[in-house]
C-alpha atoms as a PDB file:
ATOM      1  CA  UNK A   1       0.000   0.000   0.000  1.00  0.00           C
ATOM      2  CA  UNK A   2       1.360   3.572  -0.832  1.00  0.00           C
ATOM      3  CA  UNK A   3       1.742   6.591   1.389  1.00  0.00           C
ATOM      4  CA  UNK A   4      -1.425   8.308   2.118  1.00  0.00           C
ATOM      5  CA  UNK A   5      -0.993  11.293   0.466  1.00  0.00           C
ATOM      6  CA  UNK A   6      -3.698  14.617   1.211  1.00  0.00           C
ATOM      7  CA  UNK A   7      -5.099  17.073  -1.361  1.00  0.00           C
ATOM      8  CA  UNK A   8      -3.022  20.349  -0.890  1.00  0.00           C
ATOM      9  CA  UNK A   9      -6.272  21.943  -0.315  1.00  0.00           C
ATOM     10  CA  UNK A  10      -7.281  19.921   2.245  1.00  0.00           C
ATOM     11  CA  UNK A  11      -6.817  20.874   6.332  1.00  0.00           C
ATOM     12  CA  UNK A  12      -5.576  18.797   8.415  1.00  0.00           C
ATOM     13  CA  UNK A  13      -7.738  17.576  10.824  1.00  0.00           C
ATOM     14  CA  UNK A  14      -5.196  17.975  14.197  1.00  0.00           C
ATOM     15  CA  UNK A  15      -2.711  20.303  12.910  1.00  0.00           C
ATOM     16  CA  UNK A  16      -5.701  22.701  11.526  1.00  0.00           C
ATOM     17  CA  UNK A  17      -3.080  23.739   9.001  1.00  0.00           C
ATOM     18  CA  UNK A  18      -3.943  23.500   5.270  1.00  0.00           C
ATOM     19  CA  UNK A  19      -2.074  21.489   3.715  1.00  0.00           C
ATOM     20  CA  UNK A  20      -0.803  23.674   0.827  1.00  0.00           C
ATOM     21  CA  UNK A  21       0.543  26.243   3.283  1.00  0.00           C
ATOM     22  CA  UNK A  22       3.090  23.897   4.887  1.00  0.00           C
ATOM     23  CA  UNK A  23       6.770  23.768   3.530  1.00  0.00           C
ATOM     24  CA  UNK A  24       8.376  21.039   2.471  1.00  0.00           C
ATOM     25  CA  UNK A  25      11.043  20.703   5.283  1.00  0.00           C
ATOM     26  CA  UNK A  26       9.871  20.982   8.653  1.00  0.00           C
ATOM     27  CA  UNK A  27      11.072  20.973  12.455  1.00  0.00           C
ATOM     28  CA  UNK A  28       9.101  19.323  15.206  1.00  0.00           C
ATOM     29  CA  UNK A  29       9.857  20.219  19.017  1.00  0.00           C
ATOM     30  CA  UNK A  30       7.735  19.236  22.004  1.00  0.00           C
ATOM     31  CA  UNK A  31       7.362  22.447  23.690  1.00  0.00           C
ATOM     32  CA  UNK A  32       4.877  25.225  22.176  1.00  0.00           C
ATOM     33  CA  UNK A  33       6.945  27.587  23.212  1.00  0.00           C
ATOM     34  CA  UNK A  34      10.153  26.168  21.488  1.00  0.00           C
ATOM     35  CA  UNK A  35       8.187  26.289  18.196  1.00  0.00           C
ATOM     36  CA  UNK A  36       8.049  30.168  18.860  1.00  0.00           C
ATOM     37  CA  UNK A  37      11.858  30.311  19.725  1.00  0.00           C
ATOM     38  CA  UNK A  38      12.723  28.656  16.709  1.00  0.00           C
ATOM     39  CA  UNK A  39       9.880  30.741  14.388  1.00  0.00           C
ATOM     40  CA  UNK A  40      11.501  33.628  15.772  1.00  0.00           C
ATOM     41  CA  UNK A  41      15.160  32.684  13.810  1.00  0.00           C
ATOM     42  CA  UNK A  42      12.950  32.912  10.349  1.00  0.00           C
ATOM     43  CA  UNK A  43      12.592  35.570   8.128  1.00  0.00           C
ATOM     44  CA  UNK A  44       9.110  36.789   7.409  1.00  0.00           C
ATOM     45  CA  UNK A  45       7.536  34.154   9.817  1.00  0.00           C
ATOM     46  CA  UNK A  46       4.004  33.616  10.161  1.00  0.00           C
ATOM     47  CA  UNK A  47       1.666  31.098  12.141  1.00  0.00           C
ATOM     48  CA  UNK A  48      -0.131  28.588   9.986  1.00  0.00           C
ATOM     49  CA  UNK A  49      -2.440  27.328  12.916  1.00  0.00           C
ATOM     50  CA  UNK A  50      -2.974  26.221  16.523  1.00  0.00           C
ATOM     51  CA  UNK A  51      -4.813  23.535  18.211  1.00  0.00           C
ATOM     52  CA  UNK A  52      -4.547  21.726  21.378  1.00  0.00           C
ATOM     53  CA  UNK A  53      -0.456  21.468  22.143  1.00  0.00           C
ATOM     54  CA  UNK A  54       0.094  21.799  18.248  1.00  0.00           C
ATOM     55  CA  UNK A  55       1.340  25.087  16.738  1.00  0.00           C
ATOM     56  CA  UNK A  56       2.768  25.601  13.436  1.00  0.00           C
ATOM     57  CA  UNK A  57       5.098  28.140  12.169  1.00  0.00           C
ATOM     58  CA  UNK A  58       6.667  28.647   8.191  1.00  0.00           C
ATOM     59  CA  UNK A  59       9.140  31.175   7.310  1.00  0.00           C
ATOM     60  CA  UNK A  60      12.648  31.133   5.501  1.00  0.00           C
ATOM     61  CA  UNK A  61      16.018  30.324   6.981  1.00  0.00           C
ATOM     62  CA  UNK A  62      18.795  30.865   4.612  1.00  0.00           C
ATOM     63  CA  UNK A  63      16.530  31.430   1.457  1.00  0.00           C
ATOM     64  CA  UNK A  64      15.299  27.882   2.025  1.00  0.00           C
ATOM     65  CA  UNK A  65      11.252  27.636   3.358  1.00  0.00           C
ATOM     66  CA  UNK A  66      11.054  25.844   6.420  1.00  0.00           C
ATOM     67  CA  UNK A  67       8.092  24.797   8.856  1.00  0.00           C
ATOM     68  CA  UNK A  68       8.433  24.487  13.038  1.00  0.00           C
ATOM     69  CA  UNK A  69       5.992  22.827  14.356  1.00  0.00           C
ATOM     70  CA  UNK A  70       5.145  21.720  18.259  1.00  0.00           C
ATOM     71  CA  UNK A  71       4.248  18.012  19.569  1.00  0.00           C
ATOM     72  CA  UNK A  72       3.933  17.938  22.841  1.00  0.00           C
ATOM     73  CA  UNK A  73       4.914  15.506  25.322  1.00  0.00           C
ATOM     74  CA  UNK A  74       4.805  11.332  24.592  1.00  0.00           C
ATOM     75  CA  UNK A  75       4.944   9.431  21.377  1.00  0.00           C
ATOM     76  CA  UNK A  76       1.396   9.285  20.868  1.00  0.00           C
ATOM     77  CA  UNK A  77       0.558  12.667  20.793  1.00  0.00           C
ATOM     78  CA  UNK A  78       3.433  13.356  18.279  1.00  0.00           C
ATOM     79  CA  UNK A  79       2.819  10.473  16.227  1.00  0.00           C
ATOM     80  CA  UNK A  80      -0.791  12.009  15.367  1.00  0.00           C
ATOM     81  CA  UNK A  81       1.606  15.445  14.184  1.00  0.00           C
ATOM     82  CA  UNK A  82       4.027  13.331  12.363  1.00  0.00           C
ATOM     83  CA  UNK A  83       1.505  11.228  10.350  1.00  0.00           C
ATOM     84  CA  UNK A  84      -0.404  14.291   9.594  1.00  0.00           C
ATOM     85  CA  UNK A  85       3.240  16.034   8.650  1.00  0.00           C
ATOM     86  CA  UNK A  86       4.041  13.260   6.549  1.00  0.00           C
ATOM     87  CA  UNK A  87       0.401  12.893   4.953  1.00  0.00           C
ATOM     88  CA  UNK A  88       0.481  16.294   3.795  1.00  0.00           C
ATOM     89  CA  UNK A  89       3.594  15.544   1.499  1.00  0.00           C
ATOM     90  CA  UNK A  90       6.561  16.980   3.646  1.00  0.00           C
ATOM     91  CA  UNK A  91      10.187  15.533   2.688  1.00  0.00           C
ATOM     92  CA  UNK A  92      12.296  16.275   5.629  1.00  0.00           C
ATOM     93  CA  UNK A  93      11.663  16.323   8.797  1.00  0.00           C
ATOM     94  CA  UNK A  94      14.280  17.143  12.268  1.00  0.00           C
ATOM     95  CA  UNK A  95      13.306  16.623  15.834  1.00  0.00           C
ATOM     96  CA  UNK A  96      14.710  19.260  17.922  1.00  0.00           C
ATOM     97  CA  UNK A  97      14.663  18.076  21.775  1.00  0.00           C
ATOM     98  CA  UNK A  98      15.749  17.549  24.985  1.00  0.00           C
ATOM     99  CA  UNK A  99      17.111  14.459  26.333  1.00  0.00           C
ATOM    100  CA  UNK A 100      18.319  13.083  29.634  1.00  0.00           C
ATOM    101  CA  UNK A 101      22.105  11.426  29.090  1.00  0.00           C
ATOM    102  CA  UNK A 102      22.684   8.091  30.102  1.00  0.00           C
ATOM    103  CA  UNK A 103      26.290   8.113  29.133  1.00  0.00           C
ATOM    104  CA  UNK A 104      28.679   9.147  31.956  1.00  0.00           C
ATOM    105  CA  UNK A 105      30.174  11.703  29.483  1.00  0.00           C
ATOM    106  CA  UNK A 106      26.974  13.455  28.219  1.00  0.00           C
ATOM    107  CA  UNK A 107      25.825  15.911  30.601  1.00  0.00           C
ATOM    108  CA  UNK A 108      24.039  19.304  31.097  1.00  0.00           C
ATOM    109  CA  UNK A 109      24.492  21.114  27.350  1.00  0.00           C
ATOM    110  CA  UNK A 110      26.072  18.856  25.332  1.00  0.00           C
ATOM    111  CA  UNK A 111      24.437  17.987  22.301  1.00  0.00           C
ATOM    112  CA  UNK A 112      23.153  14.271  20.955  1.00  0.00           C
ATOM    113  CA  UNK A 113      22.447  13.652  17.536  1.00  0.00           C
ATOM    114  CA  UNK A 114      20.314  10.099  17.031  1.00  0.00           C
ATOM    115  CA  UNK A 115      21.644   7.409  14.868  1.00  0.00           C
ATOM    116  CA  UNK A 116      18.660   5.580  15.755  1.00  0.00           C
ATOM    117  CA  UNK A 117      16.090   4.834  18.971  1.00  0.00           C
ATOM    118  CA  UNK A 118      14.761   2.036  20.527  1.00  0.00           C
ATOM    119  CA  UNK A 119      11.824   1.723  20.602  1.00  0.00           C
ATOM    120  CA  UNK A 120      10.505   1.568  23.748  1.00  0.00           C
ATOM    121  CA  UNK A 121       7.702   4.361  22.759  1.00  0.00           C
ATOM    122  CA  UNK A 122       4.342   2.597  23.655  1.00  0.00           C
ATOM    123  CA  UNK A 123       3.241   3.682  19.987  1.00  0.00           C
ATOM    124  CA  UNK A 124       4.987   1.897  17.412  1.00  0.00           C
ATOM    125  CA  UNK A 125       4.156  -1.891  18.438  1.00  0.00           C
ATOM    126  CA  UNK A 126       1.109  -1.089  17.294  1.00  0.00           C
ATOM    127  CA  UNK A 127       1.906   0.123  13.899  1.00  0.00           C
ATOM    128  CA  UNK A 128       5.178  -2.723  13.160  1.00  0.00           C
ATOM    129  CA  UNK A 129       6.545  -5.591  13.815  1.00  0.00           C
ATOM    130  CA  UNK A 130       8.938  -5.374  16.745  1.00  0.00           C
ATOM    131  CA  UNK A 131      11.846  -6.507  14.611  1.00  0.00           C
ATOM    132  CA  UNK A 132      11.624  -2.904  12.566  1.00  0.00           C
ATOM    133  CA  UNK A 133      13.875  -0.753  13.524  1.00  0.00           C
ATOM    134  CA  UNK A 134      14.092   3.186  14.029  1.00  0.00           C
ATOM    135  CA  UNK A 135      17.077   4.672  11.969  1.00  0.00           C
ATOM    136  CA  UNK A 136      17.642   7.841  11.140  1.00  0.00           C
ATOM    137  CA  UNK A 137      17.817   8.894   7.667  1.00  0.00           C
ATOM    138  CA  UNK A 138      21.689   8.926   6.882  1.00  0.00           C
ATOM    139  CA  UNK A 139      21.944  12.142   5.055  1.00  0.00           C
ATOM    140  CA  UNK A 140      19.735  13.905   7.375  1.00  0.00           C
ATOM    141  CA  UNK A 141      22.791  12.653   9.845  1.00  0.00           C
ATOM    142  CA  UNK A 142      25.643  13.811   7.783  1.00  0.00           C
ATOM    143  CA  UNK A 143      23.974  17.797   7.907  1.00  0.00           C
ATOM    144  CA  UNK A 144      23.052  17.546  11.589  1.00  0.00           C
ATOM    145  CA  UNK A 145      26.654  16.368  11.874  1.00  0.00           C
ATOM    146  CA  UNK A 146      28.381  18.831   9.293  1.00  0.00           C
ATOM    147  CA  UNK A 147      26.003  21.705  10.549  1.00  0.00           C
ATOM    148  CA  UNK A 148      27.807  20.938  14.590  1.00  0.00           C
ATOM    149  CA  UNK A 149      31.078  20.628  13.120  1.00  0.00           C
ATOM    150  CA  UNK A 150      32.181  24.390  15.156  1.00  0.00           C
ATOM    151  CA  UNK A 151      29.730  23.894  17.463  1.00  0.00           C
ATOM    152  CA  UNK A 152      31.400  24.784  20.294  1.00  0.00           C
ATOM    153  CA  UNK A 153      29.806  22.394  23.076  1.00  0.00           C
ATOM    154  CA  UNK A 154      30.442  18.560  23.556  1.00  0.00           C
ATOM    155  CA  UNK A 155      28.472  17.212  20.307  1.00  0.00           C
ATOM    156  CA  UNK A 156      27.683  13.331  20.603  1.00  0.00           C
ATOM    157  CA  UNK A 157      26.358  11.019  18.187  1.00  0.00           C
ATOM    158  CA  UNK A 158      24.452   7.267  18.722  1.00  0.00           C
ATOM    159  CA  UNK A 159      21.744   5.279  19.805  1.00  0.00           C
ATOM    160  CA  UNK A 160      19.314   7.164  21.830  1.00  0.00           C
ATOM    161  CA  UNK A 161      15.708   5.656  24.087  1.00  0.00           C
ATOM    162  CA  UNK A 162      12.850   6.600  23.344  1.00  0.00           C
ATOM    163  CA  UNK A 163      10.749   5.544  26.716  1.00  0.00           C
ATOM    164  CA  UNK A 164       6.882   6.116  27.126  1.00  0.00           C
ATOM    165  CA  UNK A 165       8.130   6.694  31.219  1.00  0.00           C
ATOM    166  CA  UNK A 166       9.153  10.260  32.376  1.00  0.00           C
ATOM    167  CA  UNK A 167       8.838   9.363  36.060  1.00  0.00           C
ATOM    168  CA  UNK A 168       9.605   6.088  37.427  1.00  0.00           C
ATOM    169  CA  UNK A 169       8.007   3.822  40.202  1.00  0.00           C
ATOM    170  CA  UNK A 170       9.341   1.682  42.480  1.00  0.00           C
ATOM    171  CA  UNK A 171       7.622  -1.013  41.465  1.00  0.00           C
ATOM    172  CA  UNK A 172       9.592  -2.391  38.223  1.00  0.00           C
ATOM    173  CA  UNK A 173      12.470   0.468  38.400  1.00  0.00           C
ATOM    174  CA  UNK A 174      14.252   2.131  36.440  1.00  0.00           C
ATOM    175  CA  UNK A 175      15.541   0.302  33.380  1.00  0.00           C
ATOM    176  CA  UNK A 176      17.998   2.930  32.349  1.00  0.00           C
ATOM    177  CA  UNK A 177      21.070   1.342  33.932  1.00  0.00           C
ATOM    178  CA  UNK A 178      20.625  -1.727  31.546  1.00  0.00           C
ATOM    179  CA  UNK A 179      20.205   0.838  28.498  1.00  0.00           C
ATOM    180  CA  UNK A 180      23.335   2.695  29.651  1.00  0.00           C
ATOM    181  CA  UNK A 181      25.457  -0.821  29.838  1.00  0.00           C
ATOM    182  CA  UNK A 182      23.784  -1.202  26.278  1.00  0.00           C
ATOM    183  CA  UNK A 183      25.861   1.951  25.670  1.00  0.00           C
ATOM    184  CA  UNK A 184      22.629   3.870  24.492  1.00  0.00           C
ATOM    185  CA  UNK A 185      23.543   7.356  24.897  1.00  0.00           C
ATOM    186  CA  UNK A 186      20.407   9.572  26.143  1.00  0.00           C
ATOM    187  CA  UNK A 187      16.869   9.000  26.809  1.00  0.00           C
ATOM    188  CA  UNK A 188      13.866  11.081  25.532  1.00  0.00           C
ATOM    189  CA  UNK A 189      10.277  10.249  24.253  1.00  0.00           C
ATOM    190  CA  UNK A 190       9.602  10.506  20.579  1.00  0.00           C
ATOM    191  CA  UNK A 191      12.269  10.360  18.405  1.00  0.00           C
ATOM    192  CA  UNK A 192      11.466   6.317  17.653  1.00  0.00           C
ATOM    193  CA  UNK A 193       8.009   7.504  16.415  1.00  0.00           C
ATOM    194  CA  UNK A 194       8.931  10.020  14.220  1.00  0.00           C
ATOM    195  CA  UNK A 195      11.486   7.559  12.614  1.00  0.00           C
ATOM    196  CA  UNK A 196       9.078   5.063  12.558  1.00  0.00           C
ATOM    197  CA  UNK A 197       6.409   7.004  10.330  1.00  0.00           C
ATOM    198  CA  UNK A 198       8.597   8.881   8.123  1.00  0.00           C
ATOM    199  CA  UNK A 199      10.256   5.230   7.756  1.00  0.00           C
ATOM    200  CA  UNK A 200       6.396   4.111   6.523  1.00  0.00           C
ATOM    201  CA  UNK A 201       5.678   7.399   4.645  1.00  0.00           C
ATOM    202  CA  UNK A 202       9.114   7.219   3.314  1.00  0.00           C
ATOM    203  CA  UNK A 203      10.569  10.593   4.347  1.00  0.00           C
ATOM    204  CA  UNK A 204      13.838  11.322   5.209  1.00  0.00           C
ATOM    205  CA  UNK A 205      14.049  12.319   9.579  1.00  0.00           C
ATOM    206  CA  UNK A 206      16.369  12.523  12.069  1.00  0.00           C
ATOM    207  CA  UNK A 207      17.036  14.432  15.230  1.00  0.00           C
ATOM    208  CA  UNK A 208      18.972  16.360  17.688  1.00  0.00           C
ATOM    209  CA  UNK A 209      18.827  17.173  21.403  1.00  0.00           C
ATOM    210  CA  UNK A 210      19.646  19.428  24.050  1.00  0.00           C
ATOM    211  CA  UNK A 211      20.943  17.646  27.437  1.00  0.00           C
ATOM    212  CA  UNK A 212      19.152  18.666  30.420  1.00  0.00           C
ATOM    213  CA  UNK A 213      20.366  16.126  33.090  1.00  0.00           C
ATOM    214  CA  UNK A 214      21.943  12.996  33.552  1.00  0.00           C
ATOM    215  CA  UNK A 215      19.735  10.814  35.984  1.00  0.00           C
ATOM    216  CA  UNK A 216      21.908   7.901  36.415  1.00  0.00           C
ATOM    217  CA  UNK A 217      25.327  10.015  37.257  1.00  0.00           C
ATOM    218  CA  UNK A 218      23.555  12.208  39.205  1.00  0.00           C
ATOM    219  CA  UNK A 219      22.067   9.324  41.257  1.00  0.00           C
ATOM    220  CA  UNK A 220      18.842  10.674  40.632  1.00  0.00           C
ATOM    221  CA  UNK A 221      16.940   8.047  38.547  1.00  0.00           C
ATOM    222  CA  UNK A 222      13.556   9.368  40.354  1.00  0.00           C
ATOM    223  CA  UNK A 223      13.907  12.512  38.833  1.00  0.00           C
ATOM    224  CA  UNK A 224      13.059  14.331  41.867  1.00  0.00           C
ATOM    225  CA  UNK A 225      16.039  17.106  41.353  1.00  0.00           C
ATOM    226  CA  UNK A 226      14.915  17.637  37.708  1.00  0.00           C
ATOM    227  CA  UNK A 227      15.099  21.148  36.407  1.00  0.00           C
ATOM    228  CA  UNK A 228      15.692  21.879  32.594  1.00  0.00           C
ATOM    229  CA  UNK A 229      15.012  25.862  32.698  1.00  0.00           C
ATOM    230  CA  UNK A 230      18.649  26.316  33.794  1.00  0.00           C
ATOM    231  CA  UNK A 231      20.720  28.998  31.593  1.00  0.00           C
ATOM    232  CA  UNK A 232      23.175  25.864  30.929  1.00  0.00           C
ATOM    233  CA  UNK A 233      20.107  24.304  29.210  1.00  0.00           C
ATOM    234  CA  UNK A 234      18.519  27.526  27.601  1.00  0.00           C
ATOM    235  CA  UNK A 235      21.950  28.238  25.828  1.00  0.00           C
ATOM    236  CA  UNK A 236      22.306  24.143  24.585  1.00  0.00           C
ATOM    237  CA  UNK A 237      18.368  24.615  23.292  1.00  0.00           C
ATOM    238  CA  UNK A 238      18.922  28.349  21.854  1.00  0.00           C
ATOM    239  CA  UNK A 239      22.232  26.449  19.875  1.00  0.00           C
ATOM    240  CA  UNK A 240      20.578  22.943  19.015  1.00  0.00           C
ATOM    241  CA  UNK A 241      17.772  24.844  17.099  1.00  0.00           C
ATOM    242  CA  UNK A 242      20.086  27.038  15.662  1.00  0.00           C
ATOM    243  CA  UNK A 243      22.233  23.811  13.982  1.00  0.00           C
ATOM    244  CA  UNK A 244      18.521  22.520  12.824  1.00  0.00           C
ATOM    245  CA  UNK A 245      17.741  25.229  11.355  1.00  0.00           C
ATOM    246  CA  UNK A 246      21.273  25.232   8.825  1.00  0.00           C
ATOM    247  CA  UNK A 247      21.162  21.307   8.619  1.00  0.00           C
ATOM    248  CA  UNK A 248      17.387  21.780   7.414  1.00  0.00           C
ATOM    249  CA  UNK A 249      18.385  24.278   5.154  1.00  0.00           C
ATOM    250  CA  UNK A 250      21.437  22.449   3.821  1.00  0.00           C
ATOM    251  CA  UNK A 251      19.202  19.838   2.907  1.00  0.00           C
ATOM    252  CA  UNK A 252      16.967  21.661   0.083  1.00  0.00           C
END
């Protein structure tokens, strides 16, 4: 079966964006507000539409027309975005997030760029086999990595988790010290179900994140110390959407 592909007329039913008005290369980022920091680094910006956490954003970045648009929190939310992103006929897509490290060397704003995720989302069992993996698209890759070539921060590149758990329970754990062992290098929550569907839809995606903590080396696998709206983490953000923004356009 082919791609479901929409009529460029069309709106899409989530998004509430019509489906003509979106670019063809597009950032996604969890946070609302993010999607407005990153809108604001494009020339002659202007909102395409809003509803519940989604909010989408088009302007040009280095001549090249780019779309931002916002998530939310959880791979189930974002799938709906993605599928609806990839539905309306967009080629590229970059996650822009934050990410816990698991590595002892990644820590508060140093950069990860995903390789691939496991998959560990709650989402994509239900849409393949658990044998399919999530892989980045490799020229997506190169341009995240060739875009944080002078990047001026710790810049890491591998396996990342995508976990459907923010907070953990005493009751099974916390299975990050077995990921970290696996030598998985940061943990977040949607990266495996973006690469999943633009996998399916056959669109080229790939991502990048900020690092706001480091559970395990901080001994703090409840996440009870958790604070990501420190300046070390504001400056890592303002720069990870910054190298997005040039591999995105790099890639028209």
């Amino acid at each position: 079966m082919d791609p479901v592909r929409l009529d460029p007329v069309s709106v899409l039913p989530v998004l509430q964006v019509r489906v003509g008005d979106l670019p063809r290369k597009v950032i996604v980022v969890g946070d609302p507000n993010r999607a407005a920091r990153a809108a604001e680094k494009l020339d002659n910006t202007r909102e395409l539409g809003s509803y519940r956490e989604y909010f989408s954003y088009a302007g040009d970045y280095n001549g090249v027309e780019i779309g931002v648009v916002s998530h939310g929190v959880g791979s189930a939310g974002a799938a709906v975005c993605f599928e609806e992103l990839c539905r309306s006929g967009v080629d590229t897509i970059i996650r822009a997030g934050s990410a816990g490290g698991l590595q002892p060397n990644v820590v508060d704003g140093h950069l990860v760029i995903a390789t691939a995720a496991v998959r560990n989302d709650g989402f994509s069992p239900g849409v393949v086999p658990p044998e399919f993996p999530a892989v980045a698209d490799h020229d997506v890759t190169t341009a995240l990595i060739e875009a944080t070539g002078d990047a001026g921060r710790p810049v890491h590149r591998g396996i990342v988790l995508t976990s459907s758990v923010f907070y953990p329970h005493s009751v099974l754990g916390s299975a990050l010290p077995q990921w970290q062992q696996a030598g998985v290098v940061a943990v977040e929550m949607e990266a495996a179900a973006l690469l999943i569907i633009a996998s399916l839809h056959r669109v080229a995606a790939g991502a990048i994140f900020a690092i706001d903590g480091n559970p395990l080396l901080e001994r703090d696998e409840q996440m009870s110390g958790y604070d990501p709206h420190r300046d070390i983490v504001r400056e890592a953000v303002d720069s990870m959407l910054d190298f997005a923004l040039v591999a995105l356009a790099s890639l028209s």
